[in-house]
N, C-alpha and C. Protein backbone atom coordinates (compact mmCIF):
# COMPACT_ATOMS: atom_id res chain seq x y z
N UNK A 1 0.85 -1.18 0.00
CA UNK A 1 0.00 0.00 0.00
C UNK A 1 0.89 1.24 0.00
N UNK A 2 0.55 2.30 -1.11
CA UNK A 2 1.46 3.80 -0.87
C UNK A 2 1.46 3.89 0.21
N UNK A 3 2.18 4.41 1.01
CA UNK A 3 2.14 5.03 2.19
C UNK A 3 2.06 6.97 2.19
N UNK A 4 1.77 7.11 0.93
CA UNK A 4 1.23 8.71 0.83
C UNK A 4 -0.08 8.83 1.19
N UNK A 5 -1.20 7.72 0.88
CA UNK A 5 -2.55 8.01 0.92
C UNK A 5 -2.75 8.76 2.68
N UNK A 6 -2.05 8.03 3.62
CA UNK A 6 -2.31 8.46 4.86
C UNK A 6 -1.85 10.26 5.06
N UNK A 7 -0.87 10.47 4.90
CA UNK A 7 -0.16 11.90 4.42
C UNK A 7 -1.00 13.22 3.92
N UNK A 8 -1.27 12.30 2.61
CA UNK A 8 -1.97 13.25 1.55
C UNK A 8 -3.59 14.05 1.96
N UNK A 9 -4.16 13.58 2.89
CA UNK A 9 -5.24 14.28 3.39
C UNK A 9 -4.75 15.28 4.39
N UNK A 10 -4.06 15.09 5.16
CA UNK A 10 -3.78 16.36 6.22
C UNK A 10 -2.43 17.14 5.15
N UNK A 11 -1.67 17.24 4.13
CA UNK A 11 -0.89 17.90 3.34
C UNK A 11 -2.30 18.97 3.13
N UNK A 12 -3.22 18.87 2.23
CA UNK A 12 -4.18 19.20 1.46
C UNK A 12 -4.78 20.46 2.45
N UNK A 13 -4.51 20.15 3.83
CA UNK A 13 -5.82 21.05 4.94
C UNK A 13 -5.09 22.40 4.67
N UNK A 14 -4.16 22.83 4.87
CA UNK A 14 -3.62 24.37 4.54
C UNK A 14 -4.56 24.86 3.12
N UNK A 15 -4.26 24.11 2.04
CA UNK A 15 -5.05 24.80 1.33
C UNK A 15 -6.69 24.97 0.83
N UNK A 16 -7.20 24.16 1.57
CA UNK A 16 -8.41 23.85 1.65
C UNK A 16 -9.17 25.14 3.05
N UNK A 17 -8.15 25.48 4.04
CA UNK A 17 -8.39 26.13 4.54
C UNK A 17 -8.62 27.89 4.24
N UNK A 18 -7.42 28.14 2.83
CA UNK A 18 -7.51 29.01 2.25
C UNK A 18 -9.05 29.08 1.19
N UNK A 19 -9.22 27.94 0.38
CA UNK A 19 -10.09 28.27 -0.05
C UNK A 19 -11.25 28.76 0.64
N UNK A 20 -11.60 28.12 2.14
CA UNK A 20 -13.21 27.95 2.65
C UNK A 20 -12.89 29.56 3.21
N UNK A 21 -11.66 30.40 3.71
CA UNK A 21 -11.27 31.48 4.02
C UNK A 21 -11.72 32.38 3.13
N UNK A 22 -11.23 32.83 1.93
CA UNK A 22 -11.43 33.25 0.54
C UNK A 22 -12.76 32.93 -0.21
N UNK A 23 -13.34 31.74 0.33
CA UNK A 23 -14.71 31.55 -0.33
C UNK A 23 -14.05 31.58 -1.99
N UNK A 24 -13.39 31.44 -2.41
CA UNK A 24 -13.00 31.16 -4.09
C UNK A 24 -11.72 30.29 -3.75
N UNK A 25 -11.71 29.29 -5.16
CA UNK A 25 -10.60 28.72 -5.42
C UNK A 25 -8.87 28.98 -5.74
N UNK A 26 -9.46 30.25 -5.99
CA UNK A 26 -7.75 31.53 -6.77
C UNK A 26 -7.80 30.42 -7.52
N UNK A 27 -6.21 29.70 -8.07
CA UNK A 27 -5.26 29.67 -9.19
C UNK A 27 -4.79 28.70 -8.22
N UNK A 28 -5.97 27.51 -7.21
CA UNK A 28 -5.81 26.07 -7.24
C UNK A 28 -6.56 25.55 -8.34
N UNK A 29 -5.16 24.15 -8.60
CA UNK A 29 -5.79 23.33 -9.45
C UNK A 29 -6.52 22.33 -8.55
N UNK A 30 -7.32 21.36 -9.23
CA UNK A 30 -7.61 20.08 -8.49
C UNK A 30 -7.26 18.92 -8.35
N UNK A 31 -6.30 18.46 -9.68
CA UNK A 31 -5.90 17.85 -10.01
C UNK A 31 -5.15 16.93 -9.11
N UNK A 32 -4.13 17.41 -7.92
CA UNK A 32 -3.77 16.24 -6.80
C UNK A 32 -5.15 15.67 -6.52
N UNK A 33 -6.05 16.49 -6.12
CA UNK A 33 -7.08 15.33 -5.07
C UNK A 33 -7.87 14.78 -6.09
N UNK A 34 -8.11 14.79 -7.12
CA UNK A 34 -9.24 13.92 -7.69
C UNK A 34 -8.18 12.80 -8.23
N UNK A 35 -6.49 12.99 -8.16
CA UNK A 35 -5.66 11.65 -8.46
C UNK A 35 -5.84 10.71 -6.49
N UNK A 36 -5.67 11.92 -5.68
CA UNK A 36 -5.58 10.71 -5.03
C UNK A 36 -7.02 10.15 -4.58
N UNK A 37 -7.95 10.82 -4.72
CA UNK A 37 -9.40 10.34 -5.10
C UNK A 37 -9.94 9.03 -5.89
N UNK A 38 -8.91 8.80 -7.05
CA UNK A 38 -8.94 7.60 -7.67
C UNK A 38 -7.79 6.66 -7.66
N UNK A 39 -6.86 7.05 -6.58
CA UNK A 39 -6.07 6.34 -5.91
C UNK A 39 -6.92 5.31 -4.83
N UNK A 40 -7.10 5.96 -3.88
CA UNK A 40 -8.05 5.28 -2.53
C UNK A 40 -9.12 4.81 -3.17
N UNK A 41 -9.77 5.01 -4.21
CA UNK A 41 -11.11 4.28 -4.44
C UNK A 41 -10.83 3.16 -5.39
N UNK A 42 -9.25 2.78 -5.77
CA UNK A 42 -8.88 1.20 -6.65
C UNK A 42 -8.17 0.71 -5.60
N UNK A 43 -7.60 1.01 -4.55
CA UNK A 43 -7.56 0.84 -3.26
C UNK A 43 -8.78 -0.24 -2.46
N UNK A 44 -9.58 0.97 -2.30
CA UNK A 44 -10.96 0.49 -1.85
C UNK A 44 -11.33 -0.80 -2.48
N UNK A 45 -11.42 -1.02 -3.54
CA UNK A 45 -11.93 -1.90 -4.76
C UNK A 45 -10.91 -3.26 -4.63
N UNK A 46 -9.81 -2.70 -4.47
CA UNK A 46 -8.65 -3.88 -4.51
C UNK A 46 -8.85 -4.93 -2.79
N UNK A 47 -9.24 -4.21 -1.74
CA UNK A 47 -9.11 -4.62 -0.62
C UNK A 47 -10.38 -5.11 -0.35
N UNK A 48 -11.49 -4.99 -1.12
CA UNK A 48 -12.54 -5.95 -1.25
C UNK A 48 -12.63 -7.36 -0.42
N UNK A 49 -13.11 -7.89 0.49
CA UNK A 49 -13.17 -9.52 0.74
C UNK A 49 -13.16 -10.06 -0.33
N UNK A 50 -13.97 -9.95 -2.02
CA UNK A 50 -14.43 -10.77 -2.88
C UNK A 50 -13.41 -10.97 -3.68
N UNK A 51 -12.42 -9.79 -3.56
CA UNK A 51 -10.98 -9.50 -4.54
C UNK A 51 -9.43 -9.80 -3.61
N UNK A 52 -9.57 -9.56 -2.62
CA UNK A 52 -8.79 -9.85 -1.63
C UNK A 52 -9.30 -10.14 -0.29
N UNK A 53 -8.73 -11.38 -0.68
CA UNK A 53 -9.69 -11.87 1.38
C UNK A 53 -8.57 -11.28 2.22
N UNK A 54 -9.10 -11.00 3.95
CA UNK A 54 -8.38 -10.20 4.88
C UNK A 54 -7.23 -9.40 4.54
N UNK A 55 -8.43 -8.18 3.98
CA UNK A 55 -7.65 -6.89 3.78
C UNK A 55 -8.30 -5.75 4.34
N UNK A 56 -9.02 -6.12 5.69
CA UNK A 56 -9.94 -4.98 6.06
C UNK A 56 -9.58 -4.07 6.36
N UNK A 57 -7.90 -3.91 7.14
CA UNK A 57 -7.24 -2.55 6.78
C UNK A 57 -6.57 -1.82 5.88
N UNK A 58 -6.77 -2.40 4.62
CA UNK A 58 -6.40 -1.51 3.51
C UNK A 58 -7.87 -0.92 3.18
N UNK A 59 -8.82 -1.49 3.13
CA UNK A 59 -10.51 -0.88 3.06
C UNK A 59 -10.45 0.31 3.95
N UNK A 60 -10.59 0.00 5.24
CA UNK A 60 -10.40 0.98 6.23
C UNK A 60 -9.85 2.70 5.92
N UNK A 61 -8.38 2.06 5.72
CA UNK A 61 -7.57 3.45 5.87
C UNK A 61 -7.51 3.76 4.27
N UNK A 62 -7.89 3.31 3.32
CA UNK A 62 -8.42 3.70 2.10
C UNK A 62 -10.09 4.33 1.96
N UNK A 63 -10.80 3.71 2.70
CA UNK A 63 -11.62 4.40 2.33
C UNK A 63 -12.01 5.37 3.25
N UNK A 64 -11.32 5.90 4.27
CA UNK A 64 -11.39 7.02 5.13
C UNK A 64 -10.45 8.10 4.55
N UNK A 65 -9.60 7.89 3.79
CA UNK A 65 -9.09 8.99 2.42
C UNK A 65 -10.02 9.04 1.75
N UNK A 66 -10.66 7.82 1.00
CA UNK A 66 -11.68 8.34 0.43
C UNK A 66 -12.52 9.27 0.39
N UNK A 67 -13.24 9.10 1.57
CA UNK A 67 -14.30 10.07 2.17
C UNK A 67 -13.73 11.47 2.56
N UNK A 68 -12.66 11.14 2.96
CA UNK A 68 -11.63 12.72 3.26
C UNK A 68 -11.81 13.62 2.09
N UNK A 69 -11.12 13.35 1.18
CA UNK A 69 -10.54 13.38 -0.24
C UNK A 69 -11.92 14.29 -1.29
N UNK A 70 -12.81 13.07 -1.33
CA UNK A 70 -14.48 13.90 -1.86
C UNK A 70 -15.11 14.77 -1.18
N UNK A 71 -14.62 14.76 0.04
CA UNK A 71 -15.09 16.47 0.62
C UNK A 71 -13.92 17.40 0.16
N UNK A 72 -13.19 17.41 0.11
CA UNK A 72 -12.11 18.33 -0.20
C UNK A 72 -12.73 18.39 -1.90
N UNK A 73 -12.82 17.64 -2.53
CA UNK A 73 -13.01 17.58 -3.90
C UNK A 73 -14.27 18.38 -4.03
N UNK A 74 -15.56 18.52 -3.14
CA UNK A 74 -16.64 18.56 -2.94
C UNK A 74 -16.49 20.46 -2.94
N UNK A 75 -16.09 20.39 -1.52
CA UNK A 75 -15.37 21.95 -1.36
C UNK A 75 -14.79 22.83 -2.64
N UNK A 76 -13.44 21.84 -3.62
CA UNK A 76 -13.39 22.96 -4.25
C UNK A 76 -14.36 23.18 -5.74
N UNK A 77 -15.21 22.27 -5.68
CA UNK A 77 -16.40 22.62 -6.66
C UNK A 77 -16.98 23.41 -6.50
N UNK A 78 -17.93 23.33 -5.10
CA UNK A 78 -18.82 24.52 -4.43
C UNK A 78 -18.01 25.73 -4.71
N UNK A 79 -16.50 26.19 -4.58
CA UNK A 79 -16.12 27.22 -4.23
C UNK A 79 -15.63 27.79 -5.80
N UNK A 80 -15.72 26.56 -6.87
CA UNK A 80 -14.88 27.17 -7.96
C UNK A 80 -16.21 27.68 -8.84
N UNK A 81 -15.69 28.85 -9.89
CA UNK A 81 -16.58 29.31 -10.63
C UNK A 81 -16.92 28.63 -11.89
N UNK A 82 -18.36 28.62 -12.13
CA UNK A 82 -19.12 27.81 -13.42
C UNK A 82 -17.90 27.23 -14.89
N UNK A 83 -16.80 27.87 -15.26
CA UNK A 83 -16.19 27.52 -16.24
C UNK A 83 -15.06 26.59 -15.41
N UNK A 84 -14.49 26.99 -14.37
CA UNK A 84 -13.51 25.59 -14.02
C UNK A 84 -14.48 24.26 -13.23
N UNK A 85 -15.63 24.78 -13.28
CA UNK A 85 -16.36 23.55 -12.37
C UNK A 85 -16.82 22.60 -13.58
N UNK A 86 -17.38 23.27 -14.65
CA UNK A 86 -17.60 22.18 -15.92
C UNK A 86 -16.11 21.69 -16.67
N UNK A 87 -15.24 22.46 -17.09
CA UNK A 87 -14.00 22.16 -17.27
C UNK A 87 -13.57 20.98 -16.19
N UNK A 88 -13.53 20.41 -14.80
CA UNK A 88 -13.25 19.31 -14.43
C UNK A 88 -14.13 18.45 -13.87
N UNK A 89 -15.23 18.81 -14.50
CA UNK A 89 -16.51 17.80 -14.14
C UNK A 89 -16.60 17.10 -15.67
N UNK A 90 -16.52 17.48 -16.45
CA UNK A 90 -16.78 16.96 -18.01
C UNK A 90 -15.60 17.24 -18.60
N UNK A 91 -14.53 16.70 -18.04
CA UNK A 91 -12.96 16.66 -19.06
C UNK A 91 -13.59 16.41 -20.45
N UNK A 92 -14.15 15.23 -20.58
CA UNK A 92 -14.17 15.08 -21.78
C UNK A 92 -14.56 16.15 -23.20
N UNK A 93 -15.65 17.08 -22.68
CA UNK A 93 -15.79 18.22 -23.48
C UNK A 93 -15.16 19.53 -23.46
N UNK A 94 -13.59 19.56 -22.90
CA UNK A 94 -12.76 20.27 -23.01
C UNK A 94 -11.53 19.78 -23.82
């Protein structure tokens, strides 16, 4: 298991704190947390009982990044304006 996933949620709180401060995103990208967003959730998937038997602490401390991670992700949607919020909600039509 990375041993960043544990890390990477309390790294993130400084700037997450700026945004909810500022009420806008400035000239953050999002791009770390929606990677480690789909980090912890093939994580999640991998530590499965059905995919891996007794792996309940990789589930665990993966999917409590998880849940970390999509609020932070959550946050900087709410806070970003209509053209960067469709720009990384629908990559594909950019």
């Amino acid at each position: 298991m990375p041993k960043h996933n544990g890390c990477m949620e309390w790294i993130c709180r400084p700037t997450f704190f700026k945004i909810l401060k500022a009420k806008s995103v400035q000239e953050f990208k999002p791009d770390p947390y929606v990677a480690t967003v789909l980090n912890c959730a093939m994580w999640v998937m991998y530590g499965l009982p059905f995919v891996h038997p007794d792996s309940l602490l990789v589930v665990t401390i993966n999917g409590t990044g998880l849940i970390i991670e999509l609020a932070y992700v959550l946050v900087f949607l709410l806070y970003s304006n209509w053209s960067k919020r469709v720009r990384y909600t629908f990559p594909i039509t950019t």
